[in-house]
C-alpha atoms as a PDB file:
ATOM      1  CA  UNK A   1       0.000   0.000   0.000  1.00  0.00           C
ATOM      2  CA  UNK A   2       1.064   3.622  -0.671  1.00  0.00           C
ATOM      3  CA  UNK A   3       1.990   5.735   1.908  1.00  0.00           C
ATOM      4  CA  UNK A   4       1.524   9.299   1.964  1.00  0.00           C
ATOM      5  CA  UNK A   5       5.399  10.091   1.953  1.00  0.00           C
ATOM      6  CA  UNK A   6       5.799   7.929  -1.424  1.00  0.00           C
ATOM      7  CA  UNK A   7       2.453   9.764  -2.831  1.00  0.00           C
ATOM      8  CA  UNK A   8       4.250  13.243  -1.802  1.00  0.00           C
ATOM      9  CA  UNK A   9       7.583  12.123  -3.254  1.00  0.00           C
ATOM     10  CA  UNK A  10       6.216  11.104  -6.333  1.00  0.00           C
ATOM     11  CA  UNK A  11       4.461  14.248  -6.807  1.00  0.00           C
ATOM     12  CA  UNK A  12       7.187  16.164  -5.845  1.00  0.00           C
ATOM     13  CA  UNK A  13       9.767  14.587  -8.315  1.00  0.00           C
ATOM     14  CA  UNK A  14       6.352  14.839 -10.976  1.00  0.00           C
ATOM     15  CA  UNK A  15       6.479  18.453 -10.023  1.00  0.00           C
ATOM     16  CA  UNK A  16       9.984  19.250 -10.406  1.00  0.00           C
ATOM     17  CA  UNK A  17      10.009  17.790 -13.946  1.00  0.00           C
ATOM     18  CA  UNK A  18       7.087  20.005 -15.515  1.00  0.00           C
ATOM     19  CA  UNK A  19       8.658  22.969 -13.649  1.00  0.00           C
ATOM     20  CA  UNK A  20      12.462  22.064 -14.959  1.00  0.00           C
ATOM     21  CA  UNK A  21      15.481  23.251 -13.545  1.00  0.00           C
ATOM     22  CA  UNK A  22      15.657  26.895 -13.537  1.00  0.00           C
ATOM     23  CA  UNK A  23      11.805  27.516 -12.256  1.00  0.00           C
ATOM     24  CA  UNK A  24      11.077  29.720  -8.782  1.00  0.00           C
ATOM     25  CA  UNK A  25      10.435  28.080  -5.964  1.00  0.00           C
ATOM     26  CA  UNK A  26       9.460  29.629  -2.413  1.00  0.00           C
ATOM     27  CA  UNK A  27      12.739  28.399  -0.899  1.00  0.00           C
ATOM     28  CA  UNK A  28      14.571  31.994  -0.560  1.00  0.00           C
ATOM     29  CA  UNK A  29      17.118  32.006  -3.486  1.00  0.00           C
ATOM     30  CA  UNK A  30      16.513  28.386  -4.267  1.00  0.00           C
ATOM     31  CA  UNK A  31      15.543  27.210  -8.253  1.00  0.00           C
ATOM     32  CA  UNK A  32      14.140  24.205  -8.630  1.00  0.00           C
ATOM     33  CA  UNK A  33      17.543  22.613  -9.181  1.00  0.00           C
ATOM     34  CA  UNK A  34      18.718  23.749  -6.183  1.00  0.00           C
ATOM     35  CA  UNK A  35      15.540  22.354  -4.175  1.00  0.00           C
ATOM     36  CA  UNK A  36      16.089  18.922  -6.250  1.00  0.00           C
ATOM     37  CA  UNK A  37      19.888  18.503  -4.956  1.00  0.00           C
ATOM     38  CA  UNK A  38      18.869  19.386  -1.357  1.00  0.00           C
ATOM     39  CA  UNK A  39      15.909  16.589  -0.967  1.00  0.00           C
ATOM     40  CA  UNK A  40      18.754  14.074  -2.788  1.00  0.00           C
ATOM     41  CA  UNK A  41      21.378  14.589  -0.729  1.00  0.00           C
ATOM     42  CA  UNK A  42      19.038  14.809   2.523  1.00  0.00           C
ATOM     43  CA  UNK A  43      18.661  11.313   2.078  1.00  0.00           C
ATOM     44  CA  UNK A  44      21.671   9.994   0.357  1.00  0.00           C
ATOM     45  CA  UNK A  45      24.521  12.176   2.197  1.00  0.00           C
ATOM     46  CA  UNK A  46      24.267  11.865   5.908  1.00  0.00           C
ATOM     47  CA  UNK A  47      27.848  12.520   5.818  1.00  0.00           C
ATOM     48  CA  UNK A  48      26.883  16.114   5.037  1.00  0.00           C
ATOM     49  CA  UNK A  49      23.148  16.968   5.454  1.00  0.00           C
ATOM     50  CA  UNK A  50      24.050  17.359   9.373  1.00  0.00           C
ATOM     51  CA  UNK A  51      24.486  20.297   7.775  1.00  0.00           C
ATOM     52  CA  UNK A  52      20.838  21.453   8.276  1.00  0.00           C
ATOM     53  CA  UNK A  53      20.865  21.621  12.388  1.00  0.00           C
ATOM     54  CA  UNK A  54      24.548  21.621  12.641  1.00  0.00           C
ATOM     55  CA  UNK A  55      26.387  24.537  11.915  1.00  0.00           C
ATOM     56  CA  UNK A  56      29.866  22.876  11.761  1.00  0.00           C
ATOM     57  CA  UNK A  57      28.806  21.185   9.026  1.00  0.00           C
ATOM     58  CA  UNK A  58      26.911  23.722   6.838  1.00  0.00           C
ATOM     59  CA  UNK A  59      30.363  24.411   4.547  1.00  0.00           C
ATOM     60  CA  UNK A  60      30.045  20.879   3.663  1.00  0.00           C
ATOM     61  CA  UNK A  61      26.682  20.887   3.489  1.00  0.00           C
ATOM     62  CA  UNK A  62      27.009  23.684   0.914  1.00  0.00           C
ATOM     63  CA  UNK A  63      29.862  21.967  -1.057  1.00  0.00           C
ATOM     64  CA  UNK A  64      27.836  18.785  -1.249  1.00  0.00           C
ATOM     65  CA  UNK A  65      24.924  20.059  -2.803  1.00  0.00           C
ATOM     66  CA  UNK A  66      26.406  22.747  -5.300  1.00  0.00           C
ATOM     67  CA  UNK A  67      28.221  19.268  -6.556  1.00  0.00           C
ATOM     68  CA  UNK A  68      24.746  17.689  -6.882  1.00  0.00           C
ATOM     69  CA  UNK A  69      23.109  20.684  -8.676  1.00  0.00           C
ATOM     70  CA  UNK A  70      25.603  20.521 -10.995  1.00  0.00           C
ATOM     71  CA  UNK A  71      24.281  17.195 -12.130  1.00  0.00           C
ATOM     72  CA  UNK A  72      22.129  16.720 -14.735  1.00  0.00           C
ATOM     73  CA  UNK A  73      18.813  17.532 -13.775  1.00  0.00           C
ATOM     74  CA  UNK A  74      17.118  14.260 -15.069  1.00  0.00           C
ATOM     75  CA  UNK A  75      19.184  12.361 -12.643  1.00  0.00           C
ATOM     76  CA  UNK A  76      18.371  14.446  -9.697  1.00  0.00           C
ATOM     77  CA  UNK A  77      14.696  13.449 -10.754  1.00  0.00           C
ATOM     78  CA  UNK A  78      15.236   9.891 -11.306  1.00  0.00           C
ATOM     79  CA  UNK A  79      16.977   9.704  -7.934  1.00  0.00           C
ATOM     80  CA  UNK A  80      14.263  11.373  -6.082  1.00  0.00           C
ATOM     81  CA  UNK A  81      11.467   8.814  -7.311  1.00  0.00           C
ATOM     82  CA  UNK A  82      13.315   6.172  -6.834  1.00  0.00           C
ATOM     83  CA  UNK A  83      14.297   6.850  -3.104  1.00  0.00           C
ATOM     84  CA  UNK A  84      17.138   6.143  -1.022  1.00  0.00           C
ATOM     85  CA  UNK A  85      18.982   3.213  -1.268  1.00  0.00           C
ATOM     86  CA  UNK A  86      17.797   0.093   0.435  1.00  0.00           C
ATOM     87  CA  UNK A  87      20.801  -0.248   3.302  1.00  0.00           C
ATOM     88  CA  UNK A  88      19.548   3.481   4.363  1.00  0.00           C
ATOM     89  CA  UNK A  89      17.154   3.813   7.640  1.00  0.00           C
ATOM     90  CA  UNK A  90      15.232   6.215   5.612  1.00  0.00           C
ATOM     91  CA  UNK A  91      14.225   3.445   3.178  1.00  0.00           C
ATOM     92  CA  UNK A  92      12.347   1.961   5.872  1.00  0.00           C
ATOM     93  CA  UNK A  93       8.570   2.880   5.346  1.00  0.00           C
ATOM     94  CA  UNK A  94       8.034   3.603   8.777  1.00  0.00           C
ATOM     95  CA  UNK A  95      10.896   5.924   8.953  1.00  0.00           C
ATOM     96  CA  UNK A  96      10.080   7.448   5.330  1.00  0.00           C
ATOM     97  CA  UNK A  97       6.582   8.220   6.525  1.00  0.00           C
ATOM     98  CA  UNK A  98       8.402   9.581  10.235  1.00  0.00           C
ATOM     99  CA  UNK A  99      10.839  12.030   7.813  1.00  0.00           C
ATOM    100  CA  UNK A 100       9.431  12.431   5.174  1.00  0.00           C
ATOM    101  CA  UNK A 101       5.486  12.945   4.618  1.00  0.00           C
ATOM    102  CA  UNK A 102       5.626  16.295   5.900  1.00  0.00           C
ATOM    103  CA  UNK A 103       9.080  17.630   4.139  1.00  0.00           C
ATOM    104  CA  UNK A 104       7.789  16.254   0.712  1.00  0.00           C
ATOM    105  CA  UNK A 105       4.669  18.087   1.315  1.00  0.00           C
ATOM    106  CA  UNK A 106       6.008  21.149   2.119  1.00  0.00           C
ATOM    107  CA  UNK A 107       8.238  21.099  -0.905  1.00  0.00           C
ATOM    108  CA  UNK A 108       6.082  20.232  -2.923  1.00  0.00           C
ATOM    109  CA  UNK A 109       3.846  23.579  -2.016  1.00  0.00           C
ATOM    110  CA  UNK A 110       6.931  25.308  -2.541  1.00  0.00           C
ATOM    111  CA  UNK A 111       7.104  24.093  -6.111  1.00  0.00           C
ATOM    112  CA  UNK A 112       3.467  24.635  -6.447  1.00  0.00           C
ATOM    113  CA  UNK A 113       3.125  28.145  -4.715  1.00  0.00           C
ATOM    114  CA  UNK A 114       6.331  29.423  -6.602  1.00  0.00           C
ATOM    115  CA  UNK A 115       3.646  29.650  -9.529  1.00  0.00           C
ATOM    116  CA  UNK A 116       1.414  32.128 -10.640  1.00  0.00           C
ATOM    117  CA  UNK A 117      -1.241  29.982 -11.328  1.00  0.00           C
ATOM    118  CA  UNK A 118      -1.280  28.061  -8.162  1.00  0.00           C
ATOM    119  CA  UNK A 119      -4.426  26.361  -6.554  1.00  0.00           C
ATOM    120  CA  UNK A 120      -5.063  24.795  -3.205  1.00  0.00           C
ATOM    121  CA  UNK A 121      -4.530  20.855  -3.459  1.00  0.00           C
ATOM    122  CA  UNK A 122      -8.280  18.916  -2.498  1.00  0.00           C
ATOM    123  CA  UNK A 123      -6.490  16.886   0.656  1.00  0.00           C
ATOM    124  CA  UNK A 124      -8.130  14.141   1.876  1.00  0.00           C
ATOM    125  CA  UNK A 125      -9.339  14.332   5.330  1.00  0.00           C
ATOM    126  CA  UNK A 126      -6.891  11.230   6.590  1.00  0.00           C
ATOM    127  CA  UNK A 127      -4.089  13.038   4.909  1.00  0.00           C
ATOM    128  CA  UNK A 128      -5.133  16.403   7.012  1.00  0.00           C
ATOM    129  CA  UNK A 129      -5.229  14.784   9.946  1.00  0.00           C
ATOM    130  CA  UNK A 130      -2.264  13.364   9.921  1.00  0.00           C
ATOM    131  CA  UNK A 131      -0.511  17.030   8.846  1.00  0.00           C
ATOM    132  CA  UNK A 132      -2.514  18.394  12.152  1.00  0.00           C
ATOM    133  CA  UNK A 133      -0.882  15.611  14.133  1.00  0.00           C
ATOM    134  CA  UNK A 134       2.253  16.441  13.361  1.00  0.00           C
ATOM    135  CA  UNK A 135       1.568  20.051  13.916  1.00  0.00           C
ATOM    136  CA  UNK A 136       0.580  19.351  17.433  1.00  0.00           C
ATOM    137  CA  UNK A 137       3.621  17.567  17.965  1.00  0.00           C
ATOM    138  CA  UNK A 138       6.433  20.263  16.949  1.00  0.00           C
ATOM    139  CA  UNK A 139       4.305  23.570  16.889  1.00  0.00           C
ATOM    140  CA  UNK A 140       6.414  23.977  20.360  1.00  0.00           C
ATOM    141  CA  UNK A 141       9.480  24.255  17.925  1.00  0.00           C
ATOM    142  CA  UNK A 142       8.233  25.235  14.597  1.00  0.00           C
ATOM    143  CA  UNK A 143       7.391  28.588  17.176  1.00  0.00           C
ATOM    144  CA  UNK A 144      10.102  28.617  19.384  1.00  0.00           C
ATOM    145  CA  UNK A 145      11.479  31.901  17.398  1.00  0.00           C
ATOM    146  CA  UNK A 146       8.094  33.411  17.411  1.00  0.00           C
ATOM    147  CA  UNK A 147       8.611  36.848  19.380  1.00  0.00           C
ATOM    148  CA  UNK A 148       5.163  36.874  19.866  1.00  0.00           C
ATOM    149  CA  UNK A 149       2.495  34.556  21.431  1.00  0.00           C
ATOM    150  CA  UNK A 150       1.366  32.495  18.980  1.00  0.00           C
ATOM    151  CA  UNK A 151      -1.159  29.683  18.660  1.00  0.00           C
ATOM    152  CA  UNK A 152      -2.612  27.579  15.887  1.00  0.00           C
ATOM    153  CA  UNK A 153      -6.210  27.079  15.199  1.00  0.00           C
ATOM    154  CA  UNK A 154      -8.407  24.246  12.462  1.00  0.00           C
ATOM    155  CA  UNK A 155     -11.417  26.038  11.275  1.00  0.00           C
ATOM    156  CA  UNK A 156     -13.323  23.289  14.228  1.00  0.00           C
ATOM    157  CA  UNK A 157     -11.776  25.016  17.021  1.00  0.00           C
ATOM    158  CA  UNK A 158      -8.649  22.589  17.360  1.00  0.00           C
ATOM    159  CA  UNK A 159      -5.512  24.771  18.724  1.00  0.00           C
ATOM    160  CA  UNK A 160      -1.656  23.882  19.289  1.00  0.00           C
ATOM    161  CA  UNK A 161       0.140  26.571  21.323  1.00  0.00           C
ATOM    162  CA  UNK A 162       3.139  27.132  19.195  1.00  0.00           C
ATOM    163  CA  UNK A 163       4.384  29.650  21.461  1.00  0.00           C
ATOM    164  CA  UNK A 164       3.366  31.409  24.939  1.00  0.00           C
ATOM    165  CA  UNK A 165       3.530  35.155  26.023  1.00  0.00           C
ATOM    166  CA  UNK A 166       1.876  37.993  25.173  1.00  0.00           C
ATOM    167  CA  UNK A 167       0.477  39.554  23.309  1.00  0.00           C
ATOM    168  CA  UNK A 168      -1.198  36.450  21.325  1.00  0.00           C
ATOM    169  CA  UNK A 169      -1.519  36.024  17.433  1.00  0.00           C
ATOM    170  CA  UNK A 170      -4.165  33.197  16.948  1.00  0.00           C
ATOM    171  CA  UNK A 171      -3.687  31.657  13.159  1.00  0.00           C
ATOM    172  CA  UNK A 172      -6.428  29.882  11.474  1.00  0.00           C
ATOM    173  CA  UNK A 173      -6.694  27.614   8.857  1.00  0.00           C
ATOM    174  CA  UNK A 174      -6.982  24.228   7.607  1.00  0.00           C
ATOM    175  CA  UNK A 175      -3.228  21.929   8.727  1.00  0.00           C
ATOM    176  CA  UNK A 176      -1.922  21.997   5.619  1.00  0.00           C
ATOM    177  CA  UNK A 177      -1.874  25.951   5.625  1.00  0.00           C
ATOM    178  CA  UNK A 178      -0.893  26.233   9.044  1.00  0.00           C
ATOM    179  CA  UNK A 179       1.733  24.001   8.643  1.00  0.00           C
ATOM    180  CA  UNK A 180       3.271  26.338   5.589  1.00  0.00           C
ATOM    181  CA  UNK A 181       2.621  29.021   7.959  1.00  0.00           C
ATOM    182  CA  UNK A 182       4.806  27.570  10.956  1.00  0.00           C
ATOM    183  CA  UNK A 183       7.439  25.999   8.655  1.00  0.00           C
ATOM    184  CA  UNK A 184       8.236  30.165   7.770  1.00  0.00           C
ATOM    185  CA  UNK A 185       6.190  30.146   4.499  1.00  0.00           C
ATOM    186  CA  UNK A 186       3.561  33.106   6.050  1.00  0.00           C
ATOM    187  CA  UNK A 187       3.331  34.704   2.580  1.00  0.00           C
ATOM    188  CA  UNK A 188       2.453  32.046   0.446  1.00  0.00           C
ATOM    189  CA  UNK A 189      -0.185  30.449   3.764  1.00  0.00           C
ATOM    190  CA  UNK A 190      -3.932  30.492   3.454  1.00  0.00           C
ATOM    191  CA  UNK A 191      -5.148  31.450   6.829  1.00  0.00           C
ATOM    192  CA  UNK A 192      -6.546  34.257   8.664  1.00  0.00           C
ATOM    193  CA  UNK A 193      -4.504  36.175  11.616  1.00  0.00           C
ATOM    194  CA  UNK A 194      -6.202  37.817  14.618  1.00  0.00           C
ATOM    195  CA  UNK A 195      -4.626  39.620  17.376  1.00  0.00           C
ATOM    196  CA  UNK A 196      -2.875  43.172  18.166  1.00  0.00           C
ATOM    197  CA  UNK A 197      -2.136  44.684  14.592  1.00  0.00           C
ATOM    198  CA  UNK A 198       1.582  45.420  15.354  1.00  0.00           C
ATOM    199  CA  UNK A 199       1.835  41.961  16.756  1.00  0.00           C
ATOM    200  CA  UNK A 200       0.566  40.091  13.593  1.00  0.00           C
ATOM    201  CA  UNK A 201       2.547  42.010  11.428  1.00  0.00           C
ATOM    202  CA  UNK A 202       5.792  40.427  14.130  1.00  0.00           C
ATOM    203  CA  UNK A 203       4.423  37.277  13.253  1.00  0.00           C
ATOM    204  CA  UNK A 204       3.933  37.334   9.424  1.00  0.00           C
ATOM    205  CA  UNK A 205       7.853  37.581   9.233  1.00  0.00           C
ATOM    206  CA  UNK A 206       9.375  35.598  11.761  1.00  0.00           C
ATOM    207  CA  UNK A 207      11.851  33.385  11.433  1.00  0.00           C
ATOM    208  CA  UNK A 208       9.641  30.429  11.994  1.00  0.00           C
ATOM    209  CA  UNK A 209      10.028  26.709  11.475  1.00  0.00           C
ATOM    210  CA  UNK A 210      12.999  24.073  12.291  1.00  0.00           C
END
């Protein structure tokens, strides 16, 4: 059966093809190349995606995946779809659909939303349930940086308190636009904002996310 990290991949990689390599994407000063080479080496370069939390490593990091966009651009695809390789923990599904789901999402909205003639995807209510899980399990540091209160609200009165003090920005929206909004993609978010004007404005550009 299909999980939802191997559906997201596989649009993802879909995605990146019909854009090609030299399209916008919402990643600041990333192309679609450049977005390709980081998902590859995230999961074929452990060596140097430490990179991402560790800041010893981020000139490696760097080097590694400027040497992957420089590959053709088919490949990149090709290795995207096809995954991992098979003596990797991320191969496992449970550990693809642990890593993965929500990072191929995400990407693939910034693929998407890079677009001028972007829609909102028809998600599937097990699909947004699982995105609000996860949300209520890291909004604590998806908002850690928030220098506002800030909590995060489904349109049935579900909240995660992504960050406390005062005053308090309440977001609401379906998961998969508050979880664009709290992985630092406010712009490009479908949700509505309410709290102190000068506040909300704080919040809109944040540094949130991991």
């Amino acid at each position: 059966m299909s999980t939802h990290a191997k559906r997201e991949r596989l649009l993802l990689a879909d995605l990146l093809e019909a854009a090609g390599p030299e399209a916008l994407t919402l990643c600041d000063g990333w192309k679609t190349r450049d977005l390709a080479a980081h998902v590859v080496v995230r999961e074929r370069r452990a060596d140097a995606a430490g990179g991402m939390v560790l800041g010893a490593l981020k000139a490696r990091l760097e080097r590694v995946q400027a040497e992957f966009a420089a590959k053709p651009y088919e490949e990149l695809i090709q290795l995207i779809r096809t995954g991992p390789p098979r003596f990797s923990p991320m191969s496992l599904k449970q550990i693809d659909e642990a890593a993965n789901t929500v990072e191929f999402f995400v990407h693939t909205e910034d693929v998407r939303r890079a677009q001028p003639d972007w829609t909102r995807r028809e998600l599937d209510p097990v699909f947004t349930d699982v995105l609000w899980s996860h949300i209520e399990k890291t909004a604590r540091l998806l908002g850690r940086r928030s220098p506002v209160g800030l909590v995060l609200r489904r349109p049935d009165g579900q909240t995660a308190v992504a960050h406390k003090g005062t005053p308090v920005v309440t977001v609401t929206g379906e998961p998969a636009e508050l979880l664009l909004f709290a992985y630092a993609r406010q712009n490009a978010a479908d949700v509505e904002l309410e709290g102190d004007k000068d506040a909300v404005e704080r919040v809109r550009t944040a540094e949130l996310g991991i």
